[in-house]
Protein backbone atom coordinates (compact mmCIF):
# COMPACT_ATOMS: atom_id res chain seq x y z
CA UNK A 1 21.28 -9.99 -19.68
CA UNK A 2 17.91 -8.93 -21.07
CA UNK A 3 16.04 -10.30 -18.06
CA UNK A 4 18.86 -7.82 -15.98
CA UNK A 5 18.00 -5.15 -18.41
CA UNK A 6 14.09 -5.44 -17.55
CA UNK A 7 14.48 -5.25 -13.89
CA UNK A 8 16.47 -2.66 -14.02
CA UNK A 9 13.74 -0.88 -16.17
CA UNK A 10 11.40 -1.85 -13.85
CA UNK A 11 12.64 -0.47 -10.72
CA UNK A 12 13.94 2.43 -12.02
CA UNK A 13 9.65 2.91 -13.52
CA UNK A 14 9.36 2.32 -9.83
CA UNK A 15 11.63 4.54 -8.32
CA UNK A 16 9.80 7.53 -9.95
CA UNK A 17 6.33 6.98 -9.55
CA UNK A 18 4.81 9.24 -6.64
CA UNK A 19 4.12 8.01 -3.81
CA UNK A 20 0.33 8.08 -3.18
CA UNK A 21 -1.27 10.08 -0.19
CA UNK A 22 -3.40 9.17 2.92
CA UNK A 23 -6.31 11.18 1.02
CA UNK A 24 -4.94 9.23 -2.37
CA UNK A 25 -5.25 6.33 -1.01
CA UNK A 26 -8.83 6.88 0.64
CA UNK A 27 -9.97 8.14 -2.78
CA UNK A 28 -9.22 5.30 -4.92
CA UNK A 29 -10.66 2.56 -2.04
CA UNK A 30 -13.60 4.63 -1.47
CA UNK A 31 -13.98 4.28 -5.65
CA UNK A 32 -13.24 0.55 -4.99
CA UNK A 33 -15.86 0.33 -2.25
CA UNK A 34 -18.73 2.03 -4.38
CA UNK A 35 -17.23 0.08 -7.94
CA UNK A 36 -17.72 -3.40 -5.67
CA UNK A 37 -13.80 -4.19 -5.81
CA UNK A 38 -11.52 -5.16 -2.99
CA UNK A 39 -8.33 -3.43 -1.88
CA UNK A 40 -5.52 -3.97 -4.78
CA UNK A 41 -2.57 -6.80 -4.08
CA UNK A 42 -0.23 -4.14 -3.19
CA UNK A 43 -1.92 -2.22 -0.45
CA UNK A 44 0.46 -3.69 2.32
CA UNK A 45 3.09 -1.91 0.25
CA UNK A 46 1.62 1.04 -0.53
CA UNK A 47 0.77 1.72 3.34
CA UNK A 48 4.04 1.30 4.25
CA UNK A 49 4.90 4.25 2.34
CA UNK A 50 2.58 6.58 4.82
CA UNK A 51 3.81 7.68 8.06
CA UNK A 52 2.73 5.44 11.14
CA UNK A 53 -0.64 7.93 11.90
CA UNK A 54 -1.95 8.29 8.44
CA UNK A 55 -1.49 4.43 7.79
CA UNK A 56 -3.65 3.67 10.90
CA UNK A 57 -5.89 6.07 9.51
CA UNK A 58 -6.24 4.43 6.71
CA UNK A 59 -5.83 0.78 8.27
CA UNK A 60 -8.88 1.70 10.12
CA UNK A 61 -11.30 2.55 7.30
CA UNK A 62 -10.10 -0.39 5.11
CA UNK A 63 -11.02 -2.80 8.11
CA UNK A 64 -14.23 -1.12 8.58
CA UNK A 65 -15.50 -1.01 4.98
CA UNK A 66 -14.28 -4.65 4.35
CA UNK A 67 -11.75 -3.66 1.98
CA UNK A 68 -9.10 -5.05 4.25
CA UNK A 69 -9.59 -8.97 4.91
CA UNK A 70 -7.46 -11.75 5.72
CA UNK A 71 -3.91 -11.95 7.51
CA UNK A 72 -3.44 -8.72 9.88
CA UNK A 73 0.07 -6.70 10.14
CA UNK A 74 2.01 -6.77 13.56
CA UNK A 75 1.86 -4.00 15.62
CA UNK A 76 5.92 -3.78 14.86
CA UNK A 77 5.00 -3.44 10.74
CA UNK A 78 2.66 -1.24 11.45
CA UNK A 79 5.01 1.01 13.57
CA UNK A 80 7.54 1.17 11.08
CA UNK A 81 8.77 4.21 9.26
CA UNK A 82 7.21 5.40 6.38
CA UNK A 83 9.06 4.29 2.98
CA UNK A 84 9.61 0.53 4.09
CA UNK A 85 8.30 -0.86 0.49
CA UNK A 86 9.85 -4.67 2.00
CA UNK A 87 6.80 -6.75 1.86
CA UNK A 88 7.02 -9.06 5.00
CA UNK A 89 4.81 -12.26 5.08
């Protein structure tokens, strides 16, 4: 029941945080670039929350500054609506 309790917490925490911005989101990698850090674990996520153009956008300067490594998203995922928070591996 407690364990119930917590996720409930948790996504309800979740449920009201704002979503970031393209610009937000720029920021706060740019400040990762400079600080020598790498995108956070939750970028995928936190893209899908932009619309299709501004994720791209950012997509592009992630990829570019290094930020963005490893496994790439389908053009599908990255076509997606906006709000899709589903993590798809």
């Amino acid at each position: 029941m407690i364990a119930l309790s917590f996720m409930f917490a948790m996504s309800m925490a979740l449920a009201n945080e704002p979503v970031a911005t393209k610009t937000d989101i720029l920021d706060e990698m740019t400040r990762r670039l400079l600080d020598g850090q790498m995108a956070p674990g939750n970028i995928e996520t936190r893209l899908m929350a932009l619309a299709p153009a501004e994720r791209f956008e950012v997509i592009m300067f992630l990829r570019r500054s290094g930020l963005l490594t490893g496994k790439s998203l389908s053009v599908d995922r990255l076509l997606t609506m906006g709000s899709d928070t589903e993590v798809r591996h």
